[in-house]
C-alpha atoms as a PDB file:
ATOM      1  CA  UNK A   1     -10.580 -11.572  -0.151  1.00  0.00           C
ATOM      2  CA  UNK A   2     -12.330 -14.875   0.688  1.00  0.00           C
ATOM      3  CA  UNK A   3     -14.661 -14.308  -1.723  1.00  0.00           C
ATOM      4  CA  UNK A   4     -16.038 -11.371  -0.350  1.00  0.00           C
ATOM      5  CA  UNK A   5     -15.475  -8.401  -2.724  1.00  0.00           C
ATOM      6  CA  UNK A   6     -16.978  -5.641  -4.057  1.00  0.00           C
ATOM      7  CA  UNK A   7     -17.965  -4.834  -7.893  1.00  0.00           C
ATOM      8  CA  UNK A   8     -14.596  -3.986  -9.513  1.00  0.00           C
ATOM      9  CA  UNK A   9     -13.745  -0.178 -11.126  1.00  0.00           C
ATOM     10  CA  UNK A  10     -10.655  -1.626 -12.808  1.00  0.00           C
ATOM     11  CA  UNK A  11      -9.534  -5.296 -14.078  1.00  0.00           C
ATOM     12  CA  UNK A  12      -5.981  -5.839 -14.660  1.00  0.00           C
ATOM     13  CA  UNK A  13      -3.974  -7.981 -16.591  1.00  0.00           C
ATOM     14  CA  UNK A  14      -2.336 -10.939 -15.040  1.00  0.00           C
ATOM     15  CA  UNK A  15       0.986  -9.794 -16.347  1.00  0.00           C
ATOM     16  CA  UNK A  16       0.710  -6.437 -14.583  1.00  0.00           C
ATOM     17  CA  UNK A  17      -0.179  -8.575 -11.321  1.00  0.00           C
ATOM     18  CA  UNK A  18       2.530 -10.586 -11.505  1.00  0.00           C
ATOM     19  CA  UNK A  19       4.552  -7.370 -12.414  1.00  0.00           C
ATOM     20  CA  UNK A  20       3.565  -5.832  -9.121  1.00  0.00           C
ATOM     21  CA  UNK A  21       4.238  -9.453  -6.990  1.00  0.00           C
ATOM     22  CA  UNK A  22       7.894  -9.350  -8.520  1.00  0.00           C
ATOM     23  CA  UNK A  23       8.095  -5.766  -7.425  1.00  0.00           C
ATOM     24  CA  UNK A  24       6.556  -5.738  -4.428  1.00  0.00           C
ATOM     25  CA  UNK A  25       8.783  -9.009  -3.525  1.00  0.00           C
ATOM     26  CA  UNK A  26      12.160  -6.920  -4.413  1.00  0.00           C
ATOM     27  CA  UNK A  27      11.064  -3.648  -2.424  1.00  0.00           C
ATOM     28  CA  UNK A  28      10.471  -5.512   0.946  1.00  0.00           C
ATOM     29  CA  UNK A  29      14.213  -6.013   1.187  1.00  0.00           C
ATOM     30  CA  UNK A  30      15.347  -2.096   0.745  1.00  0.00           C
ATOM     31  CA  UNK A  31      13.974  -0.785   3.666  1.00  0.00           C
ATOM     32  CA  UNK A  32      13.370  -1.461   7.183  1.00  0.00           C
ATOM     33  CA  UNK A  33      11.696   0.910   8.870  1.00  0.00           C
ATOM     34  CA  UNK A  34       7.557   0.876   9.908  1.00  0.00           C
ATOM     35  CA  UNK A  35       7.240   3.737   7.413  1.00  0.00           C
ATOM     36  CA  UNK A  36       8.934   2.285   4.941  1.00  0.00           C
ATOM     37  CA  UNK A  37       6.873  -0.814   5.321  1.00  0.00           C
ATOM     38  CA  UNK A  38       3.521   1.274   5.965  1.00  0.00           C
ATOM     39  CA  UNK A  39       4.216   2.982   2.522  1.00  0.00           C
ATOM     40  CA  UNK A  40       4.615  -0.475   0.489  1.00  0.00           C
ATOM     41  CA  UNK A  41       1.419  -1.663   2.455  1.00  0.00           C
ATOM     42  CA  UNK A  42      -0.442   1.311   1.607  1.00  0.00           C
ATOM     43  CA  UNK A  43       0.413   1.069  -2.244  1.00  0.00           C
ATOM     44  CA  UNK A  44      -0.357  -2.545  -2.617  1.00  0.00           C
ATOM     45  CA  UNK A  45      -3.690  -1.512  -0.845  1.00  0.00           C
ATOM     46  CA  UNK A  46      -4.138   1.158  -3.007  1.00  0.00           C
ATOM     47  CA  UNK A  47      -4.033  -1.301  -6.103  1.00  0.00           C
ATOM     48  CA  UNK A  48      -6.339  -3.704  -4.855  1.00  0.00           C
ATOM     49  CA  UNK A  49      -8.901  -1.190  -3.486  1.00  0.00           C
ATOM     50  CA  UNK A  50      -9.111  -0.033  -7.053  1.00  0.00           C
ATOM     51  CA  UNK A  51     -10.056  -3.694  -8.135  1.00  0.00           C
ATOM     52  CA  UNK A  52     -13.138  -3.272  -5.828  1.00  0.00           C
ATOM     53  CA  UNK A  53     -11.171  -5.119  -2.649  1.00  0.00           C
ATOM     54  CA  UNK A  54     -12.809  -3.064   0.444  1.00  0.00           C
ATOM     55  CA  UNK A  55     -13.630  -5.191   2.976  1.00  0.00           C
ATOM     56  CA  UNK A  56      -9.918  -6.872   2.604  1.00  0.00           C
ATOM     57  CA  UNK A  57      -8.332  -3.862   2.341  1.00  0.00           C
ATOM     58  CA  UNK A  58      -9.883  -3.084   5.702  1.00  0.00           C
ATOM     59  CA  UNK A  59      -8.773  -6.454   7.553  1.00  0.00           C
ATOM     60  CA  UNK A  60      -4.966  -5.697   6.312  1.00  0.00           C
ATOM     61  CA  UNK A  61      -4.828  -1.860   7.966  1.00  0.00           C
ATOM     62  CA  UNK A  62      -6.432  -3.650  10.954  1.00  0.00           C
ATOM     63  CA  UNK A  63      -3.953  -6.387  11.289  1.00  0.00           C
ATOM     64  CA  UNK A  64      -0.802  -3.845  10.388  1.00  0.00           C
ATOM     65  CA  UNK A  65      -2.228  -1.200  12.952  1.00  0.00           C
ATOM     66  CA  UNK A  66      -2.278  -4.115  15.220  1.00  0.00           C
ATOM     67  CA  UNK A  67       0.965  -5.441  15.020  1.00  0.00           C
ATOM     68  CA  UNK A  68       2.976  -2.109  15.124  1.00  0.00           C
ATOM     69  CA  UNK A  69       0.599  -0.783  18.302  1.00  0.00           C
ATOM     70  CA  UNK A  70       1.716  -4.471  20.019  1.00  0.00           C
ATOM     71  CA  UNK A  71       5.048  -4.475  18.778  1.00  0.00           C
ATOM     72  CA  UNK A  72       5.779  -0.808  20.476  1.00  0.00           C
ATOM     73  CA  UNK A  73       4.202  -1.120  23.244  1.00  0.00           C
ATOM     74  CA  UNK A  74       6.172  -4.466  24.749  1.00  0.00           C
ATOM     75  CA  UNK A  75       9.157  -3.977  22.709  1.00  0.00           C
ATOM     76  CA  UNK A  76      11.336  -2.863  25.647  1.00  0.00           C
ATOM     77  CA  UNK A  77       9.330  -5.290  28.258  1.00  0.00           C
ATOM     78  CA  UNK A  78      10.747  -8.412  29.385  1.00  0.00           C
ATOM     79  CA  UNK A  79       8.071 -11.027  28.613  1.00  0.00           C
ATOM     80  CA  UNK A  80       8.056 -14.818  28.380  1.00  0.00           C
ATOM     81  CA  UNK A  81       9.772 -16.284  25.576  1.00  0.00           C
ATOM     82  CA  UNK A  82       7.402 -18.210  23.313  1.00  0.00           C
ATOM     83  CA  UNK A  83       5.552 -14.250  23.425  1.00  0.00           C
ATOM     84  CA  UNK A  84       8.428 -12.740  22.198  1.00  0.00           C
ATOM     85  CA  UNK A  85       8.426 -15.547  19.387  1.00  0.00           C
ATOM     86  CA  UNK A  86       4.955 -14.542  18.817  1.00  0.00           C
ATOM     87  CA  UNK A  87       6.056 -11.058  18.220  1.00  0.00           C
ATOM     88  CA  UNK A  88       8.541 -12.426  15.975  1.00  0.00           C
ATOM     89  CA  UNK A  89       6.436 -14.324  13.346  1.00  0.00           C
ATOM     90  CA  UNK A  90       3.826 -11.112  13.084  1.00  0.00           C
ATOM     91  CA  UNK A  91       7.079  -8.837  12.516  1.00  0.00           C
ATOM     92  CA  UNK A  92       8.006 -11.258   9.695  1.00  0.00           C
ATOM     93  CA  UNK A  93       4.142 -11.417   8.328  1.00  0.00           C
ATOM     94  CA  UNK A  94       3.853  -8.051   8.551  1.00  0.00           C
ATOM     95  CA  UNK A  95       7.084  -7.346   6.627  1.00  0.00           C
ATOM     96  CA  UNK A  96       5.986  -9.815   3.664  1.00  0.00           C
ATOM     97  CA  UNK A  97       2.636  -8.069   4.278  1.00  0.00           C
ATOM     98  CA  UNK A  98       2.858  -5.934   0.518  1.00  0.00           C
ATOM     99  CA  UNK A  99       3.697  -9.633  -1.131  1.00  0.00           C
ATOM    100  CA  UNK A 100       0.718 -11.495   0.296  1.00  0.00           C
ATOM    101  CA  UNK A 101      -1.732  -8.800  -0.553  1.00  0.00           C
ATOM    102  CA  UNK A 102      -1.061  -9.050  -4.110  1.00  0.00           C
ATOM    103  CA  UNK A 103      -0.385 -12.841  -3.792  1.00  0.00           C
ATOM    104  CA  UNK A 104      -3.965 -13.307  -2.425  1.00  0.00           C
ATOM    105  CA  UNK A 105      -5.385 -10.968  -4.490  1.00  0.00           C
ATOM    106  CA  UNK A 106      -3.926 -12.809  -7.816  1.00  0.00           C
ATOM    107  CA  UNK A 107      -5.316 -16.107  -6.797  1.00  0.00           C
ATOM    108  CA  UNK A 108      -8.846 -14.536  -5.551  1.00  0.00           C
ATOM    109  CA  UNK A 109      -9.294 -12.682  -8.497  1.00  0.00           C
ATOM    110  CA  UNK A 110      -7.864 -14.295 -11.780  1.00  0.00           C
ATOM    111  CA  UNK A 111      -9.808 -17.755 -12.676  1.00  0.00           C
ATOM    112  CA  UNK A 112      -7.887 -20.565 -13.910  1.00  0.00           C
ATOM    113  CA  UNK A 113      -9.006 -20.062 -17.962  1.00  0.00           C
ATOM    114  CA  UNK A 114      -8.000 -16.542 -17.517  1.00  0.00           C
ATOM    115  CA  UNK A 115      -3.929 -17.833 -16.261  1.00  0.00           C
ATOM    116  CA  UNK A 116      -3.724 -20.143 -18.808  1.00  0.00           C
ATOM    117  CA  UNK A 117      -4.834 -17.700 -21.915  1.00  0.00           C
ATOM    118  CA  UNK A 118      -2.903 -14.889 -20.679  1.00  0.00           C
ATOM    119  CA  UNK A 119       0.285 -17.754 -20.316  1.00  0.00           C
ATOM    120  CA  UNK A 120      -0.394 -18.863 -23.641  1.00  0.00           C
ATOM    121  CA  UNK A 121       0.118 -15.463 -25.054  1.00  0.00           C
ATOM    122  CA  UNK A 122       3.231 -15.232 -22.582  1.00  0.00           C
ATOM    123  CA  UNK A 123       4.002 -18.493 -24.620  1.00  0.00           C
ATOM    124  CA  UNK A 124       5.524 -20.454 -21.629  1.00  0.00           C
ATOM    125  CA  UNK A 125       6.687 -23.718 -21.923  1.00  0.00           C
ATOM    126  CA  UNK A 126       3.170 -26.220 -21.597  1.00  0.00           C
ATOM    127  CA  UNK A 127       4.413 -28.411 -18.799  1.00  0.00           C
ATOM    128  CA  UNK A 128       4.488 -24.495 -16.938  1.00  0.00           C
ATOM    129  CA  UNK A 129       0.973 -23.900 -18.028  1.00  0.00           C
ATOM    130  CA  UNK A 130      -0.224 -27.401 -16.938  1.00  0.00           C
ATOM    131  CA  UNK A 131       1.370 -26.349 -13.394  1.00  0.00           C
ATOM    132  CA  UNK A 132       0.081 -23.128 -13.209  1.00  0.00           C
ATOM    133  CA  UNK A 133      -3.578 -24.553 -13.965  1.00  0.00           C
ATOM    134  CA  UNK A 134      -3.397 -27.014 -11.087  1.00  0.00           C
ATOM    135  CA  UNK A 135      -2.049 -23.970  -8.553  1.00  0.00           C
ATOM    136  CA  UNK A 136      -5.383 -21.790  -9.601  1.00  0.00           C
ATOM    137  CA  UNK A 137      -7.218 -25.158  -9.214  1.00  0.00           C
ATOM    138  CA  UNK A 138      -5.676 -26.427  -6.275  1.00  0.00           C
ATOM    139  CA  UNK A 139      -5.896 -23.758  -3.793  1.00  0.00           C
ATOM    140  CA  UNK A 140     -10.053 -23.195  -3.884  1.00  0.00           C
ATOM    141  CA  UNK A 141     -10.333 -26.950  -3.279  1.00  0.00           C
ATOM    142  CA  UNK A 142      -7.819 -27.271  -0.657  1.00  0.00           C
ATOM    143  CA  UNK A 143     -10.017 -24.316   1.434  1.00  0.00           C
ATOM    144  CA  UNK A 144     -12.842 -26.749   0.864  1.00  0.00           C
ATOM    145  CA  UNK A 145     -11.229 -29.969   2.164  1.00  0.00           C
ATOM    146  CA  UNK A 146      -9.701 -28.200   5.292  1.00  0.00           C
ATOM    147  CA  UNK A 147     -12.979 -27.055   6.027  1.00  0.00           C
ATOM    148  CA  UNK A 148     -14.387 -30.353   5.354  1.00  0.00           C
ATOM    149  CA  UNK A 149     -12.230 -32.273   7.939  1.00  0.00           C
ATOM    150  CA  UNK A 150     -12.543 -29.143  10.683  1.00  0.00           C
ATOM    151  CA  UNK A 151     -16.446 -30.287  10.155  1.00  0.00           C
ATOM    152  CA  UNK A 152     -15.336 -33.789  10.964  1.00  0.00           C
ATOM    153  CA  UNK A 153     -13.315 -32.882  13.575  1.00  0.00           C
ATOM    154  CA  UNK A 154     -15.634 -31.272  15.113  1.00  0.00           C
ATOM    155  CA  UNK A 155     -18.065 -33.463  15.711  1.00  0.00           C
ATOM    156  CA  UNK A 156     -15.724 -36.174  17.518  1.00  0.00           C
ATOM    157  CA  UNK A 157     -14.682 -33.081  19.816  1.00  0.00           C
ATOM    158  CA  UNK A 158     -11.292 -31.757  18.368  1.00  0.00           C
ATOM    159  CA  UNK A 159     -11.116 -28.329  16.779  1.00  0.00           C
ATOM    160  CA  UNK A 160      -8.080 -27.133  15.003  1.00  0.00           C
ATOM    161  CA  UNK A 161      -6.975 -24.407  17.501  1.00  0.00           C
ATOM    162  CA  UNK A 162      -3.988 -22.621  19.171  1.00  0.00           C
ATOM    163  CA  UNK A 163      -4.617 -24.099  22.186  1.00  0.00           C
ATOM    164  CA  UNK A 164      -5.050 -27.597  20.849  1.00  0.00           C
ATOM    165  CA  UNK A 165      -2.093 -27.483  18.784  1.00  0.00           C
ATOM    166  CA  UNK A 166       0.094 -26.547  21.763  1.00  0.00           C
ATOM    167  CA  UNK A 167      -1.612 -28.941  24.415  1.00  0.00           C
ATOM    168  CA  UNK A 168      -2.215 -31.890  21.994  1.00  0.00           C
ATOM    169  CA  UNK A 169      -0.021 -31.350  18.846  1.00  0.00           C
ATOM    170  CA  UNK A 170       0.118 -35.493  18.136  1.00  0.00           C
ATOM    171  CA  UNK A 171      -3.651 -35.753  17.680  1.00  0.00           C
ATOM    172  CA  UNK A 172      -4.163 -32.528  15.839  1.00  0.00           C
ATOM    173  CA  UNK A 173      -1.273 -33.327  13.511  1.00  0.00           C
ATOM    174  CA  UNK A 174      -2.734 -36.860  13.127  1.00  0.00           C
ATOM    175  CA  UNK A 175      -6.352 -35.888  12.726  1.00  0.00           C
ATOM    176  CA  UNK A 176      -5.894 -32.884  10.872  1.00  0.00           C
ATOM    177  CA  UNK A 177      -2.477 -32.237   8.869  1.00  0.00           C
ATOM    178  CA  UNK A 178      -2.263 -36.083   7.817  1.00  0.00           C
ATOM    179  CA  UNK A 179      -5.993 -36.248   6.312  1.00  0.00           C
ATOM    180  CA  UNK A 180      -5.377 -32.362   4.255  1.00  0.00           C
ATOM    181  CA  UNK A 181      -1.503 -34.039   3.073  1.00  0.00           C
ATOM    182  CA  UNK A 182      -3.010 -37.129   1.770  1.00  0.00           C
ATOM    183  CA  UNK A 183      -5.580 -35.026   0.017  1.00  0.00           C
ATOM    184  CA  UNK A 184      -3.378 -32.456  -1.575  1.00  0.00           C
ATOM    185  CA  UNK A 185      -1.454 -35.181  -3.341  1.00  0.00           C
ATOM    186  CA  UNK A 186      -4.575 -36.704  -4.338  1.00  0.00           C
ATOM    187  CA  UNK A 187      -6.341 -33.215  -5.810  1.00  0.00           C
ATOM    188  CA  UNK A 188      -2.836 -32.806  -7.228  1.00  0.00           C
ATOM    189  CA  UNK A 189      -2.689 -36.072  -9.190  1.00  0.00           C
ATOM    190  CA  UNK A 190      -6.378 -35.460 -10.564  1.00  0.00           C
ATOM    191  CA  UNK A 191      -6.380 -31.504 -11.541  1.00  0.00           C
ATOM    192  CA  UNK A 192      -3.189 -32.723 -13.101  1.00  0.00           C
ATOM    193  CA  UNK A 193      -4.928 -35.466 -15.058  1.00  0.00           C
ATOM    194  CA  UNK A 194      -7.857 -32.925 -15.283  1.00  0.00           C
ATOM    195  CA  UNK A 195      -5.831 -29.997 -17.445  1.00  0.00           C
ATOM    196  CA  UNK A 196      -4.084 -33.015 -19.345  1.00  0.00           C
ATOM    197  CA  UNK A 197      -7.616 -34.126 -20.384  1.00  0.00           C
ATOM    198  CA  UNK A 198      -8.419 -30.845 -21.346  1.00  0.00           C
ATOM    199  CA  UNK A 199      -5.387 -30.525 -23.937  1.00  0.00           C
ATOM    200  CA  UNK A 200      -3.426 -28.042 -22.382  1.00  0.00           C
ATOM    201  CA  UNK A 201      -0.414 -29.485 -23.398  1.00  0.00           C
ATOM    202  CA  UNK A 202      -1.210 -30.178 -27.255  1.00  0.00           C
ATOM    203  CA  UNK A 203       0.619 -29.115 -29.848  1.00  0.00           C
ATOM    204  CA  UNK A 204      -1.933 -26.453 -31.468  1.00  0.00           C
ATOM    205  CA  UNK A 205      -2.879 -23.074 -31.071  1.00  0.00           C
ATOM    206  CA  UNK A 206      -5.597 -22.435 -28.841  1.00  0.00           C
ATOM    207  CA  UNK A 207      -8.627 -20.236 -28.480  1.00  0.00           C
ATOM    208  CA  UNK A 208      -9.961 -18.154 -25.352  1.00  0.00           C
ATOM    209  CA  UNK A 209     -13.131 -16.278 -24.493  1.00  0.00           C
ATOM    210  CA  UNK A 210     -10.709 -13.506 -22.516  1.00  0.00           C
ATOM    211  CA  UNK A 211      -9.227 -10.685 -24.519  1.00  0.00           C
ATOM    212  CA  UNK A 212      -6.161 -10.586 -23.124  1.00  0.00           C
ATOM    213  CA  UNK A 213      -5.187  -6.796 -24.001  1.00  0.00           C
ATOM    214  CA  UNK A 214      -3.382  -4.090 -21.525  1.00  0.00           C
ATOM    215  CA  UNK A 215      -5.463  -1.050 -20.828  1.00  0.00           C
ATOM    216  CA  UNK A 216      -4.111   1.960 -19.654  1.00  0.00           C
ATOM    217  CA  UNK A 217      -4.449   0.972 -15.867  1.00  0.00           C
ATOM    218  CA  UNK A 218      -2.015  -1.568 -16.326  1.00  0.00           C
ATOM    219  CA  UNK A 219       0.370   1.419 -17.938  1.00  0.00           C
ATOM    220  CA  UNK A 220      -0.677   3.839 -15.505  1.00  0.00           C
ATOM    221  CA  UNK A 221       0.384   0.417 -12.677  1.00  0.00           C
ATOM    222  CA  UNK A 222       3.441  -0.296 -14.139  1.00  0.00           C
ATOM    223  CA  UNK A 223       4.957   3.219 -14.787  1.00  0.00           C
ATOM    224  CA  UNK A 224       4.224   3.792 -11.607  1.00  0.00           C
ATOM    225  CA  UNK A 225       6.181   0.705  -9.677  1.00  0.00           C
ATOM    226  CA  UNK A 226       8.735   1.772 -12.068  1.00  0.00           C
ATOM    227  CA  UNK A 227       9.074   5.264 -10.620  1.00  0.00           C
ATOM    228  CA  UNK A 228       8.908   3.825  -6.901  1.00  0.00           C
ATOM    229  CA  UNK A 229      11.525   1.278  -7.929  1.00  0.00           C
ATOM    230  CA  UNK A 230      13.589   3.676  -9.019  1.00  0.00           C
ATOM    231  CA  UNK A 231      13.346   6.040  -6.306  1.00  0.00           C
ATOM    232  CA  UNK A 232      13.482   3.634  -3.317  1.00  0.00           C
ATOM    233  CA  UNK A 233      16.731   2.463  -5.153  1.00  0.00           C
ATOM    234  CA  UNK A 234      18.420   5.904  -5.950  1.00  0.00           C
ATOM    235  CA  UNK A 235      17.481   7.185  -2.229  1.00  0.00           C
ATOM    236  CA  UNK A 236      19.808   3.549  -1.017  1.00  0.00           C
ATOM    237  CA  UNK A 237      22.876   5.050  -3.136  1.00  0.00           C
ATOM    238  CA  UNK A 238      22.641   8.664  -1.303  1.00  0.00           C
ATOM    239  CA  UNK A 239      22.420   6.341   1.817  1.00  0.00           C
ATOM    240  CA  UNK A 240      19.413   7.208   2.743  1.00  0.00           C
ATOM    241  CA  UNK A 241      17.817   5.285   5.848  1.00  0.00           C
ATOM    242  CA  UNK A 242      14.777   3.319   4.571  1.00  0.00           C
END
């Protein structure tokens, strides 16, 4: 995502995304297997290709191709340790692969007025709606102040790396990881103030530019996680090997 996307074919609602995040977060633990796993990936991808997601799309069959090639061909070698915990943490990413495609693709594509009407009409508590303001808020402007101190960084001779963060992990924890802390509370404390100032959180009814309306993508979406929910759970009670 990134910002790099195509034109859209379909827009859907933020209550069918977060329909498919709660799904896709329960079907990751029903199944083990790469085909099980290459069948959630290939849904979620499915979903987001349809919201005009290409080039991302691409990058995720790349990095799951990747990680299943590498994972079979040294999984019966006897390598160095801190390899094998390598291997490890790409397993696990891999496996909550389904939940950070639609994660990423909520965040990239649903602005912050957008969250907040379609909450409204959810009608969630306010203090929830201030929260989920700053989250759609936060995260742009956290990409921008990490790359603003790798800039910095840079240009005293210290680049957030691998390498540097094995061979050096005091100074790139000090110059890198205290600076982006320190700023997250700080962006936190003023988007807060920021959606406060706005009157998210007074007592009236509010308008919205967005039409917040279902369309019958989002039925066509949902009916369908419904169906897979359904039959990933009915082929665990015949025992089935997922």
């Amino acid at each position: 995502m990134n910002g790099k996307k195509n034109v859209p074919r379909h827009t859907y609602d933020l209550r069918t995304k977060i329909a498919l995040l709660l799904g896709a977060n329960i079907l990751i633990f029903l199944g083990n297997s790469i085909l099980y796993e290459s069948f959630l990936t290939l849904l979620c991808l499915i979903v987001i290709m349809s919201n005009g997601y290409v080039k991302s799309s691409f990058k995720y069959i790349l990095f799951f191709t990747f990680s299943v090639a590498v994972e079979t061909i040294i999984a019966n070698l006897e390598i160095h340790f801190l390899v094998n915990l390598i291997l490890f943490v790409v397993a696990i990413i891999r496996k909550f692969l389904p939940c950070i495609i639609i994660g990423k693709w909520i965040l990239s594509s649903t602005s912050s007025s957008l969250a907040v009407a379609t909450l409204q009409k959810m009608r969630l508590p306010k203090d929830t709606l201030i929260m989920i303001s700053v989250i759609f808020r936060c995260f742009p402007t956290i990409r921008d102040e990490w790359s603003h101190i790798n800039m910095a960084m840079r240009t005293r001779g210290i680049s957030f790396s691998f390498y540097n963060l094995l061979h050096r992990p005091v100074t790139t924890i000090e110059y890198f990881f205290v600076p982006l802390f320190v700023s997250v509370i700080e962006i936190g404390d003023e988007l807060s103030q920021s959606a406060i100032v706005r009157g998210l959180d007074a007592p009236v009814i509010k308008t919205s530019r967005h039409i917040i309306k279902m369309k019958i993508g989002d039925y066509m979406i949902l009916t369908s996680l419904l169906a897979v929910i359904c039959m990933v759970i009915f082929m665990r009670l015949w025992e089935y090997h997922l």
